[in-house]
Protein backbone atom coordinates (compact mmCIF):
# COMPACT_ATOMS: atom_id res chain seq x y z
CA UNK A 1 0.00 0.00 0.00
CA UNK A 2 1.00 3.52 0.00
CA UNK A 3 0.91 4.72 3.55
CA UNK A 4 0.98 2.32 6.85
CA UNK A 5 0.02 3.62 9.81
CA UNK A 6 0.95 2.43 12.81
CA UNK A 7 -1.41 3.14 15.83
CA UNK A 8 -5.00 4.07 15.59
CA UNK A 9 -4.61 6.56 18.40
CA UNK A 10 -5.63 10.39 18.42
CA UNK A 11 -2.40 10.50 15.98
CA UNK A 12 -3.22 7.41 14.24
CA UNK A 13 -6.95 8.55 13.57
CA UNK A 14 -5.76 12.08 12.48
CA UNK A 15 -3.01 11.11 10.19
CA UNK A 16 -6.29 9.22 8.50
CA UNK A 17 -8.74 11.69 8.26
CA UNK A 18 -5.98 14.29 6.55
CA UNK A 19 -4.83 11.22 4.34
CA UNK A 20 -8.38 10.68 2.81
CA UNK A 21 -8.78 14.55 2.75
CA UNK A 22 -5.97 15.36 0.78
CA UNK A 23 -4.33 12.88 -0.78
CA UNK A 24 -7.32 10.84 -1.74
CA UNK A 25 -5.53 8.58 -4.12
CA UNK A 26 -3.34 6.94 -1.76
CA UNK A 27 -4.46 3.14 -0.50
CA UNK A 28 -3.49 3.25 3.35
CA UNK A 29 -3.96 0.88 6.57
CA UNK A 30 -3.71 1.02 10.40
CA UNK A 31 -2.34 -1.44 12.31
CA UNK A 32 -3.16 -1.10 16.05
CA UNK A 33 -1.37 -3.60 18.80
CA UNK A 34 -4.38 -3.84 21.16
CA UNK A 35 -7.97 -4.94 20.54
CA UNK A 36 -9.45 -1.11 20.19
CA UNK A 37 -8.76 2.41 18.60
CA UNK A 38 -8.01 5.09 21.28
CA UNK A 39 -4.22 4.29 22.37
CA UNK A 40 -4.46 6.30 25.75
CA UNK A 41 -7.50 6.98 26.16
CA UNK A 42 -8.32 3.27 25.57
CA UNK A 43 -5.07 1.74 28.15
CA UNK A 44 -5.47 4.11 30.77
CA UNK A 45 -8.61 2.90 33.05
CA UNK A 46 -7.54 4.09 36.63
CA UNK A 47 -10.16 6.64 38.00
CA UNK A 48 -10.75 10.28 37.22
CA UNK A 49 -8.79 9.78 33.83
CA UNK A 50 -8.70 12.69 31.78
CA UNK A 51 -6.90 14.98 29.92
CA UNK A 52 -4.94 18.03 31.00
CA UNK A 53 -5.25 20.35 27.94
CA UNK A 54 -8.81 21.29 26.96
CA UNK A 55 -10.86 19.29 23.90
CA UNK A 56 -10.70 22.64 21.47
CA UNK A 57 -7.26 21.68 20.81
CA UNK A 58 -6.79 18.18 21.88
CA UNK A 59 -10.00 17.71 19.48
CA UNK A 60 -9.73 17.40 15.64
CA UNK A 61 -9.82 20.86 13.47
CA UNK A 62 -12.17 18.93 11.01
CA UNK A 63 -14.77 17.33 14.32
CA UNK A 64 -16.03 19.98 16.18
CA UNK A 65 -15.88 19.32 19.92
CA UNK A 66 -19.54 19.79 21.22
CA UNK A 67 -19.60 18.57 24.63
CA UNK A 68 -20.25 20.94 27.58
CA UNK A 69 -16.50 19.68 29.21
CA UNK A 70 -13.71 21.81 27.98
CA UNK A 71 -11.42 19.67 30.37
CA UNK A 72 -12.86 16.39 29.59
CA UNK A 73 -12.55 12.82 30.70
CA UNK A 74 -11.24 9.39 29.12
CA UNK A 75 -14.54 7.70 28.10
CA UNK A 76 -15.66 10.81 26.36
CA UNK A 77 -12.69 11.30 24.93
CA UNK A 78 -12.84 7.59 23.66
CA UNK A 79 -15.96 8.09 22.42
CA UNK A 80 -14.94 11.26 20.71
CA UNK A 81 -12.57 9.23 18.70
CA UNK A 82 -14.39 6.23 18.36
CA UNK A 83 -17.10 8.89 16.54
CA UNK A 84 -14.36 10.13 14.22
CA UNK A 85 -13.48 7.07 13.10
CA UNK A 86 -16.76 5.79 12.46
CA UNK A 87 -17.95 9.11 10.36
CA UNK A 88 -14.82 9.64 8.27
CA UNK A 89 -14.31 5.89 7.38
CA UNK A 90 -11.20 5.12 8.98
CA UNK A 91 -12.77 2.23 11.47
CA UNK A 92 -13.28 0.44 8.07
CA UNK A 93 -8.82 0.63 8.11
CA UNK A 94 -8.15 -0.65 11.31
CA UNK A 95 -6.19 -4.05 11.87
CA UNK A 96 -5.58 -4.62 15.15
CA UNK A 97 -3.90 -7.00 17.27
CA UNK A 98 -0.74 -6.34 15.33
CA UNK A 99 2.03 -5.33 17.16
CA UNK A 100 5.05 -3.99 14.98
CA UNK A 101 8.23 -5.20 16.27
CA UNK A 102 10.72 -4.58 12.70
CA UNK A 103 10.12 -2.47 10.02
CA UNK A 104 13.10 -2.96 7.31
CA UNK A 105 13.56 -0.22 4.10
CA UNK A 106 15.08 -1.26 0.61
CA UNK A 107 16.08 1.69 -0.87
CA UNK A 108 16.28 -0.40 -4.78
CA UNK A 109 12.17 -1.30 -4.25
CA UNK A 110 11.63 2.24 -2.26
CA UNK A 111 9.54 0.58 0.31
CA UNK A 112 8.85 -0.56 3.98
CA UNK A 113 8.80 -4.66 4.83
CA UNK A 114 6.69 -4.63 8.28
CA UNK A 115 6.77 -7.10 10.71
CA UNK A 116 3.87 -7.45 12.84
CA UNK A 117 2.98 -10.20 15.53
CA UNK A 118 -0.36 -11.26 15.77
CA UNK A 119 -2.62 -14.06 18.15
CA UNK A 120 -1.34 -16.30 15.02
CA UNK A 121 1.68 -15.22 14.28
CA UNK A 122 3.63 -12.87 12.57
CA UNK A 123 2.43 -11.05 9.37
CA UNK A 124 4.26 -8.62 6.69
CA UNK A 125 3.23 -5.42 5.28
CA UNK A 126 4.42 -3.36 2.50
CA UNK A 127 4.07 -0.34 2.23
CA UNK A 128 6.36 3.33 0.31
CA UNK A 129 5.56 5.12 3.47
CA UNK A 130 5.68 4.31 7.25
CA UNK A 131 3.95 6.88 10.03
CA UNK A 132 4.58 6.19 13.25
CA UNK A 133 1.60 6.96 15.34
CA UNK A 134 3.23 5.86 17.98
CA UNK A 135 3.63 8.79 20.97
CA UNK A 136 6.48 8.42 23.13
CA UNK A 137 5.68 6.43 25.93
CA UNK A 138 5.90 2.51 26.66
CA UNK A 139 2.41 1.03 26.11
CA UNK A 140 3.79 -2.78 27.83
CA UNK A 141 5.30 -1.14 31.13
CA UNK A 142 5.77 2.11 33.26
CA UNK A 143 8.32 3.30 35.27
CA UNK A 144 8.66 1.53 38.23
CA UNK A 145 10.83 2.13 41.45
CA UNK A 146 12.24 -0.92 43.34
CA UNK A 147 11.02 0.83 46.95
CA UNK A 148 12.91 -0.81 50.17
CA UNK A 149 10.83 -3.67 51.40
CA UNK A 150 7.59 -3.26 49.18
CA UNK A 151 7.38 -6.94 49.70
CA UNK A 152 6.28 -6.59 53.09
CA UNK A 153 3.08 -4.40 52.47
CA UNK A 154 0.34 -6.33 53.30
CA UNK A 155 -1.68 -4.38 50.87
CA UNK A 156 -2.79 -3.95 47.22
CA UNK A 157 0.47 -2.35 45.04
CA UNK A 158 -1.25 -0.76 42.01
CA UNK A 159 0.75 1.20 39.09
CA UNK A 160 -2.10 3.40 37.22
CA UNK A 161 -1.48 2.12 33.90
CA UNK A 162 -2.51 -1.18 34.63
CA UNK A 163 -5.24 -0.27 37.01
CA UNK A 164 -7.10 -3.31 38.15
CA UNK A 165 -10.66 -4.22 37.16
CA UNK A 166 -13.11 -4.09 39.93
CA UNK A 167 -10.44 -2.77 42.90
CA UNK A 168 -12.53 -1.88 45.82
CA UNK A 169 -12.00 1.82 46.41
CA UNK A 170 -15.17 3.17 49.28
CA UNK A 171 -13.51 3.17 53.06
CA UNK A 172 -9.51 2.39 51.75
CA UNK A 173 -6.84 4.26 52.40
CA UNK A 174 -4.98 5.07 49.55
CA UNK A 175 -1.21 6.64 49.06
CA UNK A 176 -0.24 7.63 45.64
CA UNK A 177 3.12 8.02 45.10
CA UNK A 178 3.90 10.60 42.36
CA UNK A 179 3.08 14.65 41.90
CA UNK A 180 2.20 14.58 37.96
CA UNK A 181 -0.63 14.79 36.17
CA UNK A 182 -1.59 11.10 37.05
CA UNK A 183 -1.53 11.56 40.76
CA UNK A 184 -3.19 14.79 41.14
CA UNK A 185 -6.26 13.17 38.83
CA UNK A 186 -6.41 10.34 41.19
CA UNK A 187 -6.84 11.73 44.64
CA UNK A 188 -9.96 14.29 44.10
CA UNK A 189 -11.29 11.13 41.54
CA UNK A 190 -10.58 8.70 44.40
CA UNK A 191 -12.25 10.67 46.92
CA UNK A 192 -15.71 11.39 44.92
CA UNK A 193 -15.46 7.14 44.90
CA UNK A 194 -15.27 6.79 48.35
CA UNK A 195 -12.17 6.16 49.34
CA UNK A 196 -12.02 7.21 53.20
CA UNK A 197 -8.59 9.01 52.84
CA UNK A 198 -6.26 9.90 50.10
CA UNK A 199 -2.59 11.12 50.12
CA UNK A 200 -0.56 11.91 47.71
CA UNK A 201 3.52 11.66 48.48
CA UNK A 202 5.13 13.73 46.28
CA UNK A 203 9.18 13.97 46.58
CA UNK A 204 8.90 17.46 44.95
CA UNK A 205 6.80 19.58 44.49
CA UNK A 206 4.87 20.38 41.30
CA UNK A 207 2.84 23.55 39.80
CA UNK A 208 -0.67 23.37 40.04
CA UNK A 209 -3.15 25.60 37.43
CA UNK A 210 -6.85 25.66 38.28
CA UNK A 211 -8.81 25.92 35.05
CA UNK A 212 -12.75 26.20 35.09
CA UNK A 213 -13.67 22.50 33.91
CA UNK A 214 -16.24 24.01 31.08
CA UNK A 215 -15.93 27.06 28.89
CA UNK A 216 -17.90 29.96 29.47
CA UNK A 217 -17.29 32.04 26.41
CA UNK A 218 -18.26 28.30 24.26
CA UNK A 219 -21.41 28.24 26.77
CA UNK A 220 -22.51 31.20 25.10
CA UNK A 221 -22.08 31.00 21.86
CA UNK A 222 -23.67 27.84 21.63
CA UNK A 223 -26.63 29.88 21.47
CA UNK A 224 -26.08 31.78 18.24
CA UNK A 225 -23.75 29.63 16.22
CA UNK A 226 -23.42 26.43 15.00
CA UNK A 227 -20.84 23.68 16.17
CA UNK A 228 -18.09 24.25 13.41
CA UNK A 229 -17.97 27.99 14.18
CA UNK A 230 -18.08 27.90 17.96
CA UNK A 231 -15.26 25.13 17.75
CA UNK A 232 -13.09 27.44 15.34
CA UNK A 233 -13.37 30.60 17.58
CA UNK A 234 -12.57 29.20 20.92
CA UNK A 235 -10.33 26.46 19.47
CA UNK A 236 -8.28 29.89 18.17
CA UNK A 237 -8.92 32.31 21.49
CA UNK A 238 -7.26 28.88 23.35
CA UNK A 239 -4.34 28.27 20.76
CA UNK A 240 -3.51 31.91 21.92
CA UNK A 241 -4.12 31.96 25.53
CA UNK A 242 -1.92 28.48 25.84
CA UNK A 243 0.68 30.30 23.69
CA UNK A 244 0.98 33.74 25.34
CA UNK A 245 0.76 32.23 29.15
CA UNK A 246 3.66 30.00 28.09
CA UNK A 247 5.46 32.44 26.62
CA UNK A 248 4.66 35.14 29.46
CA UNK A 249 5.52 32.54 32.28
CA UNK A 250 8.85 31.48 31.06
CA UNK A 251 9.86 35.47 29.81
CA UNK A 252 8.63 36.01 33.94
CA UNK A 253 8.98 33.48 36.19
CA UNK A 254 9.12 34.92 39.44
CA UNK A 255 5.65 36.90 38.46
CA UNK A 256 4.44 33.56 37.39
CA UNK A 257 5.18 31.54 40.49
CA UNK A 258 3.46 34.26 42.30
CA UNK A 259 0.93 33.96 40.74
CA UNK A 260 0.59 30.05 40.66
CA UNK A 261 1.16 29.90 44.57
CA UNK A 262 -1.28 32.99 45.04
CA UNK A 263 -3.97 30.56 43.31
CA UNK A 264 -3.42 27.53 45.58
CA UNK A 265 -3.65 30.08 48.74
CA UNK A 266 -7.08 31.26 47.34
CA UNK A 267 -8.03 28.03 46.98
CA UNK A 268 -7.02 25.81 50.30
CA UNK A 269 -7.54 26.80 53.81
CA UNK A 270 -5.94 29.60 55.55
CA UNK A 271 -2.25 28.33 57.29
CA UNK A 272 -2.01 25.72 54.48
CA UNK A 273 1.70 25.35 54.15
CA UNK A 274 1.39 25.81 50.47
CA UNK A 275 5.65 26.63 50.26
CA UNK A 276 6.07 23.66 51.38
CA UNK A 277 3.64 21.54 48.89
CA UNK A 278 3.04 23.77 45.89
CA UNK A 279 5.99 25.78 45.27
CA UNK A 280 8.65 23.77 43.72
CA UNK A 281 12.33 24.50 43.45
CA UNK A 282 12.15 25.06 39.52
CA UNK A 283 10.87 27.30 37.10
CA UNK A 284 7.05 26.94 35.36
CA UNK A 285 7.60 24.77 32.33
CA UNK A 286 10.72 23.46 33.87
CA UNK A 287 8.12 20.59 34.00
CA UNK A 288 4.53 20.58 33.16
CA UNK A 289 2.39 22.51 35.15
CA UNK A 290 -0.67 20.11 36.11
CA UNK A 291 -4.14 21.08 35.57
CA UNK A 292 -7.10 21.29 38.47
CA UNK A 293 -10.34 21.77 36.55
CA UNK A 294 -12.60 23.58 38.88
CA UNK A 295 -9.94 23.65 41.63
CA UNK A 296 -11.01 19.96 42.38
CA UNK A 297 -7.27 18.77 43.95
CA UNK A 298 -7.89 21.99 46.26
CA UNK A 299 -11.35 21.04 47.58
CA UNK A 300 -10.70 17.35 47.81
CA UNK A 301 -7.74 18.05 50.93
CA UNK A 302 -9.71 21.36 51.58
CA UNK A 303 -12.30 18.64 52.99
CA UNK A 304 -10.19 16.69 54.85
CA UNK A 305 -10.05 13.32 53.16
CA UNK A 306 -7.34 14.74 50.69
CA UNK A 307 -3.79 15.14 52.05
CA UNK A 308 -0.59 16.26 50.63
CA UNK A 309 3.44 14.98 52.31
CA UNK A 310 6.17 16.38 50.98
CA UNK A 311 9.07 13.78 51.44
CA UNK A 312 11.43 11.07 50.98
CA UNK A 313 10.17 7.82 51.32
CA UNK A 314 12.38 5.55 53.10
CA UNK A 315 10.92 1.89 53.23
CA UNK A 316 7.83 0.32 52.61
CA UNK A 317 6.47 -1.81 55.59
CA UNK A 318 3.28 -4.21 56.25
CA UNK A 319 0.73 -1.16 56.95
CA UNK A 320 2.29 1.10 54.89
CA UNK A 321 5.21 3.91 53.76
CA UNK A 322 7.96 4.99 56.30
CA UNK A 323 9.21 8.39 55.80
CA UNK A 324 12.99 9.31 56.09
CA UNK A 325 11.49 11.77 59.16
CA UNK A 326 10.91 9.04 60.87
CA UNK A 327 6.84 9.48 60.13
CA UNK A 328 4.27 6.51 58.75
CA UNK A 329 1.83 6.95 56.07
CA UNK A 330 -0.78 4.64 57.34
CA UNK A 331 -2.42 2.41 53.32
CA UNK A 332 -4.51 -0.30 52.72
CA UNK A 333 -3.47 0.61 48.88
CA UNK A 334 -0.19 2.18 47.27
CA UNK A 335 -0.40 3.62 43.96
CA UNK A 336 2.93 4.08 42.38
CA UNK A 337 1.87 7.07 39.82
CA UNK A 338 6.08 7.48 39.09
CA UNK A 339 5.41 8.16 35.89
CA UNK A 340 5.89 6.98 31.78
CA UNK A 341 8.55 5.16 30.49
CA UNK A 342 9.87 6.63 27.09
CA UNK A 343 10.33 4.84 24.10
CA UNK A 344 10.87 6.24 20.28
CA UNK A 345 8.48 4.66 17.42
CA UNK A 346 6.61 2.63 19.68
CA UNK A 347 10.12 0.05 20.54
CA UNK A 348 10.40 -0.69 16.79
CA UNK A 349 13.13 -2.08 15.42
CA UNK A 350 14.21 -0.06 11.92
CA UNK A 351 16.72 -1.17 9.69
CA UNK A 352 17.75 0.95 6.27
CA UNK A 353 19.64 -1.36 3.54
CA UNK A 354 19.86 -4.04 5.96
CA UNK A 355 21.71 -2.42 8.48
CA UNK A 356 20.28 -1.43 11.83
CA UNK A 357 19.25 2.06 13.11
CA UNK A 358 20.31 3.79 16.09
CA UNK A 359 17.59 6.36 16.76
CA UNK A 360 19.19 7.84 19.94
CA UNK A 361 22.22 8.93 17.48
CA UNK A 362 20.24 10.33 15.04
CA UNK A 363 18.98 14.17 14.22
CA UNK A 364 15.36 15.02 14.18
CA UNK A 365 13.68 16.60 10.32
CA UNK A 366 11.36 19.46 11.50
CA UNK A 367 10.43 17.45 14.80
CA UNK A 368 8.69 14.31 12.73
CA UNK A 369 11.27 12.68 10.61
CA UNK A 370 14.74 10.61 11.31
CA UNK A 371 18.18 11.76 9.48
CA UNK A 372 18.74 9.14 6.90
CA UNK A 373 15.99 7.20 7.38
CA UNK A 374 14.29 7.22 4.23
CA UNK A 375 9.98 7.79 4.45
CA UNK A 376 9.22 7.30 7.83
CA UNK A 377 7.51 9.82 10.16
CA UNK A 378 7.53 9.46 13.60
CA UNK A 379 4.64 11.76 15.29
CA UNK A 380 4.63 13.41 18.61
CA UNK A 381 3.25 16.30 20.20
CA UNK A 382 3.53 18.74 22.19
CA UNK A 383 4.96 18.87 26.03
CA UNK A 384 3.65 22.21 26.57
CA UNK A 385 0.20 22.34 24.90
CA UNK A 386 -2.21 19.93 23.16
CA UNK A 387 -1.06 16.96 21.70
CA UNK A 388 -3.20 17.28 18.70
CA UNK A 389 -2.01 20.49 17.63
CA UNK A 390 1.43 19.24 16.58
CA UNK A 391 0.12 15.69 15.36
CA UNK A 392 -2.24 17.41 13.09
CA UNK A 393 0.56 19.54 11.39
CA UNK A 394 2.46 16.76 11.36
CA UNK A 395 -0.11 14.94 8.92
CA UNK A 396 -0.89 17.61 7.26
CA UNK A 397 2.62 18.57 6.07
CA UNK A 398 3.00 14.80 5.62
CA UNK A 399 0.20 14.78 3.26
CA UNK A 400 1.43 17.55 1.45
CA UNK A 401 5.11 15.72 1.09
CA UNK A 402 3.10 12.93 -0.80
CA UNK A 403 2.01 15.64 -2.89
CA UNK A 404 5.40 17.11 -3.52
CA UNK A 405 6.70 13.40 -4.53
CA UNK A 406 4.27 12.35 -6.98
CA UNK A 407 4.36 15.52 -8.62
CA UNK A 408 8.17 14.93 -9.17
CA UNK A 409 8.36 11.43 -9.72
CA UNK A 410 10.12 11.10 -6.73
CA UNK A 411 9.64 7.69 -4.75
CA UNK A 412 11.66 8.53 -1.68
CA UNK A 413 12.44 11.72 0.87
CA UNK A 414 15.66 11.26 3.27
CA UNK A 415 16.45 13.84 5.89
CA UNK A 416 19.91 14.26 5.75
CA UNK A 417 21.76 16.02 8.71
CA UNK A 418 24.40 18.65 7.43
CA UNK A 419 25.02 20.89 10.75
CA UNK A 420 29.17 20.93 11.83
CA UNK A 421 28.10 20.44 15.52
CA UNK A 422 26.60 16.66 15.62
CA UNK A 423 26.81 16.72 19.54
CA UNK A 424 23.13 18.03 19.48
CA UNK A 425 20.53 18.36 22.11
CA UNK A 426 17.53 15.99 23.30
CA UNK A 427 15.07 16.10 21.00
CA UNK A 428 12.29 16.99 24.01
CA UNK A 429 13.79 18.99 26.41
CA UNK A 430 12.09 18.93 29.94
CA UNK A 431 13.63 18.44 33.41
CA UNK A 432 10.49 15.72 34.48
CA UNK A 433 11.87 12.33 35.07
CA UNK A 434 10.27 10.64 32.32
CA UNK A 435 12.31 12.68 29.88
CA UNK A 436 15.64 13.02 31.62
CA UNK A 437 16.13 8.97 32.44
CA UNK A 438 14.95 8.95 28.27
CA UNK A 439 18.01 11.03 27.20
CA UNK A 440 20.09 7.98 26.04
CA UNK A 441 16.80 6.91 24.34
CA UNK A 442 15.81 10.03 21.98
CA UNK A 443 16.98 11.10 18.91
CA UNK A 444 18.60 14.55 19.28
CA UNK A 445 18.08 18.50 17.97
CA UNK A 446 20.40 20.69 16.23
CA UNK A 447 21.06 24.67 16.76
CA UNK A 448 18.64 25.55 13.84
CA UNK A 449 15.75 24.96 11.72
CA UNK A 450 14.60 22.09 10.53
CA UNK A 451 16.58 20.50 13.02
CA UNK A 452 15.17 22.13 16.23
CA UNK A 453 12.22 21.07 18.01
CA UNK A 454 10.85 24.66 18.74
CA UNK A 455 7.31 23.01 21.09
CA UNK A 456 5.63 26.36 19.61
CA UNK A 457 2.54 26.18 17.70
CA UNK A 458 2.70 29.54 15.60
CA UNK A 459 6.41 28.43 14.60
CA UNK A 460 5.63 25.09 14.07
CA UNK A 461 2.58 26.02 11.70
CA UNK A 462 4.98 28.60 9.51
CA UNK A 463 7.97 26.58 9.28
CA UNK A 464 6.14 23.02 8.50
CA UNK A 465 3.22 24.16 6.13
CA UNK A 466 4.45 27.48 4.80
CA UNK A 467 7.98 26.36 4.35
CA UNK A 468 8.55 24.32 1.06
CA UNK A 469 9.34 20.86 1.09
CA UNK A 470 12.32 20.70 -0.85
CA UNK A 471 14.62 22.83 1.15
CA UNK A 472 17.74 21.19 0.82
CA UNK A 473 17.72 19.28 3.52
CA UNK A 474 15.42 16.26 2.72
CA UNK A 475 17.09 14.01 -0.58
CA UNK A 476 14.25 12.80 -3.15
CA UNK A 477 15.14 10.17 -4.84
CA UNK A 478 13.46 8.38 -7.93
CA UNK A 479 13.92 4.09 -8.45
CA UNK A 480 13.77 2.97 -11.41
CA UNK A 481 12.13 -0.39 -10.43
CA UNK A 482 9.50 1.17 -7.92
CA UNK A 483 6.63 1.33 -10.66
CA UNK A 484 7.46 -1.78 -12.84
CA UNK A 485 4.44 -4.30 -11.50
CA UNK A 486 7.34 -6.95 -12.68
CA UNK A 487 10.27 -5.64 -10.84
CA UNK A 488 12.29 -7.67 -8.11
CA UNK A 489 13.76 -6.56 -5.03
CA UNK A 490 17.54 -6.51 -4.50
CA UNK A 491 18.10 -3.69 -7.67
CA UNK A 492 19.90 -0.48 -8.12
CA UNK A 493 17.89 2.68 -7.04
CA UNK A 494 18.10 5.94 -9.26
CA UNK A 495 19.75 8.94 -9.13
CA UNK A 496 19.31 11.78 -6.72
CA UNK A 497 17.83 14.95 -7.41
């Protein structure tokens, strides 16, 4: 076929749609690993799960988001996508239970060989192009921390994404072990369940932003216009707002830590030591700031069944956490919310001309393709906005690559590297955990365009779909052989432009 896609997640879905859209032509399939569409919003299951940037942008540009939520949960977020699919046709493209463990190119044939394992073994695609769908995180296992004598609990150990079916949550104490975006879901979500008391033990501290869980400004114009246009105008006023409070916190950081404590004192009783909990010892956008629709973290401990420690845990024992104060954290259930494990391309194994790839020592092509590795996009999104807003400029500017080949004859596009520095930089650059313990992992960035990752919308949207394609950077190539029906494999490929 022409275009494989691999994951029939929000990127896998949207890479679809744009695919039919504009390059109607092409024949295309999606192979998914597990038994549904969705990728996250399908694995995770653990309570209150839900998504930290607001449906205008984390929704499609082409499938207006008409629910009341602006900060909306997984199941409606599931069936969000599970709508998509089914209205643009892209359900009817879906394989799944096919995992892709190799994918191998042949430059003389100009096309992918895909190996897949299924329930009955393993199957091969072909296929000119290969988009990775993929995110960036480790669908088979988290990160997990080896605590001191976690043996010995004589409770339930649970890590969030592989939250067990049917745990009984009303009267249990729970600790969750973590500060992200996991953790501070889970204790308010807990709570409204019925758990009789919550903690969260958080090491360090982390930035919490209340947002209103529903958008006023949407509320209203509901009234006088239709779906598509309410969806446009708020999906732009938030593209801004995200954009210019990133910018303006990271141009002012002391104003904006001010202002981000300030908010938790509003919100939590008077006395709470909110230095001590909410003020953490780096910059905003250090790390992700972590979202609180409708203040909900702050009313779940402002009631008493939430609580927040700040500290180092130093053993586990049989009724719960010891503390390296010499204090216990009483649990009938641990969480261990320590975060995602980072992997590139979804942990597959790519080989060019027979010889293997090493992604982590490779540059990144405009933040979505791998120097010299021939028609293969890899697409992620954005750390410091909406996923979707990156993965959908990413297929679009994929879609209009296709374009660019066909209308030169050209049957293959190669990033190739040609800075003098090839130390580089991590291609995502955050101080979180889940990034930093990936550095040996990820490819890397250059010093300028098209090999920085910028993680800015209005740049991103200039330099991917207003910039031309061939820019001297990516090498088209034509094969000779690619079009014959009766050519072989193993031949010569063309020359270069």
């Amino acid at each position: 076929m022409d275009v494989l896609i691999v994951g029939a997640g929000i990127s896998g879905i949207g890479a679809a749609a744009r695919l039919q859209e504009r390059c109607p032509g092409k024949t295309y399939a999606i192979i998914e690993a597990r038994e549904h569409l969705g990728g996250t919003w399908d694995l995770f299951r653990y309570p209150g799960i839900r998504s930290d940037s607001d449906m205008y942008t984390l929704s499609f540009p082409f499938k207006p988001w008409v629910n009341d939520k602006s900060i909306a949960d997984g199941p409606d977020i599931l069936a969000y996508l599970e709508d998509t699919a089914r209205e643009f046709g892209v359900d009817r493209h879906i394989h799944y239970s096919q995992k892709v463990v190799r994918a191998s190119w042949d430059s003389a044939s100009a096309l992918w060989t895909v190996t897949a394992q299924t329930p009955a073994g393993e199957v091969q695609h072909t296929a000119r192009m290969l988009y990775a769908a993929t995110g960036y995180y480790d669908y088979d296992s988290g990160h997990v921390v080896d605590f001191r004598e976690q043996d010995s609990f004589g409770g339930s150990i649970v890590h969030p994404q592989f939250w067990p079916e049917g745990l009984e949550v009303a009267g249990k104490r729970f600790v969750i072990i973590g500060s992200g975006a996991t953790a501070v879901t889970l204790l308010p979500a807990l709570i409204a369940q019925g758990a009789g008391h919550v903690v969260m033990l958080q090491r360090t501290p982390t930035y919490m932003l209340p947002l209103p869980g529903g958008d006023p400004i949407a509320s209203i114009m509901r009234k006088v216009l239709p779906p598509k246009a309410v969806h446009r105008v708020v999906r732009g006023k938030n593209i801004a707002m995200n954009a210019g409070s990133f910018a303006l916190m990271r141009r002012f950081p002391k104003a904006a830590r001010s202002a981000l404590t300030a908010a938790a004192r509003h919100a939590l009783p008077q006395g709470y030591p909110v230095d001590t909990h909410f003020n953490p010892p780096y910059d905003p956008w250090d790390q992700r700031l972590c979202v609180t629709p409708d203040s909900d973290l702050f009313e779940a401990i402002s009631s008493g069944r939430g609580e927040v420690v700040t500290a180092q845990i130093e053993c586990f024992d049989e009724t719960g956490i010891r503390l390296v104060t010499g204090e216990h954290v009483d649990a009938d259930v641990i969480i261990t919310a320590t975060g995602l494990k980072v992997v590139v391309a979804g942990k597959i194994s790519i080989e060019v001309d027979g010889q293997p790839v090493a992604v982590n020592e490779g540059f990144i092509y405009k933040g979505l393709m791998l120097s010299d590795v021939p028609n293969l996009v890899w697409c992620v999104g954005y750390t410091n906005a909406s996923w979707t807003l990156r993965s959908d400029l990413t297929a679009r500017w994929f879609c209009k690559l296709l374009n660019h080949l066909d209308e030169g004859g050209w049957t293959t596009a190669t990033p190739r590297f040609d800075e003098p520095d090839t130390t580089g930089r991590p291609a995502i650059e955050l101080s979180a955990g889940y990034i930093q313990r990936a550095l040996d992992v990820l490819p890397r960035q250059g010093q300028a365009r098209p090999w920085t990752v910028r993680q800015n919308y209005f740049y991103d949207l200039t330099a991917t779909l207003g910039g031309r394609i061939d820019d001297g950077r990516l090498e088209m190539v034509r094969s000779m052989h690619a079009a014959d029906p009766h050519w072989a494999p193993g031949l010569d490929a063309g020359a270069a432009s």
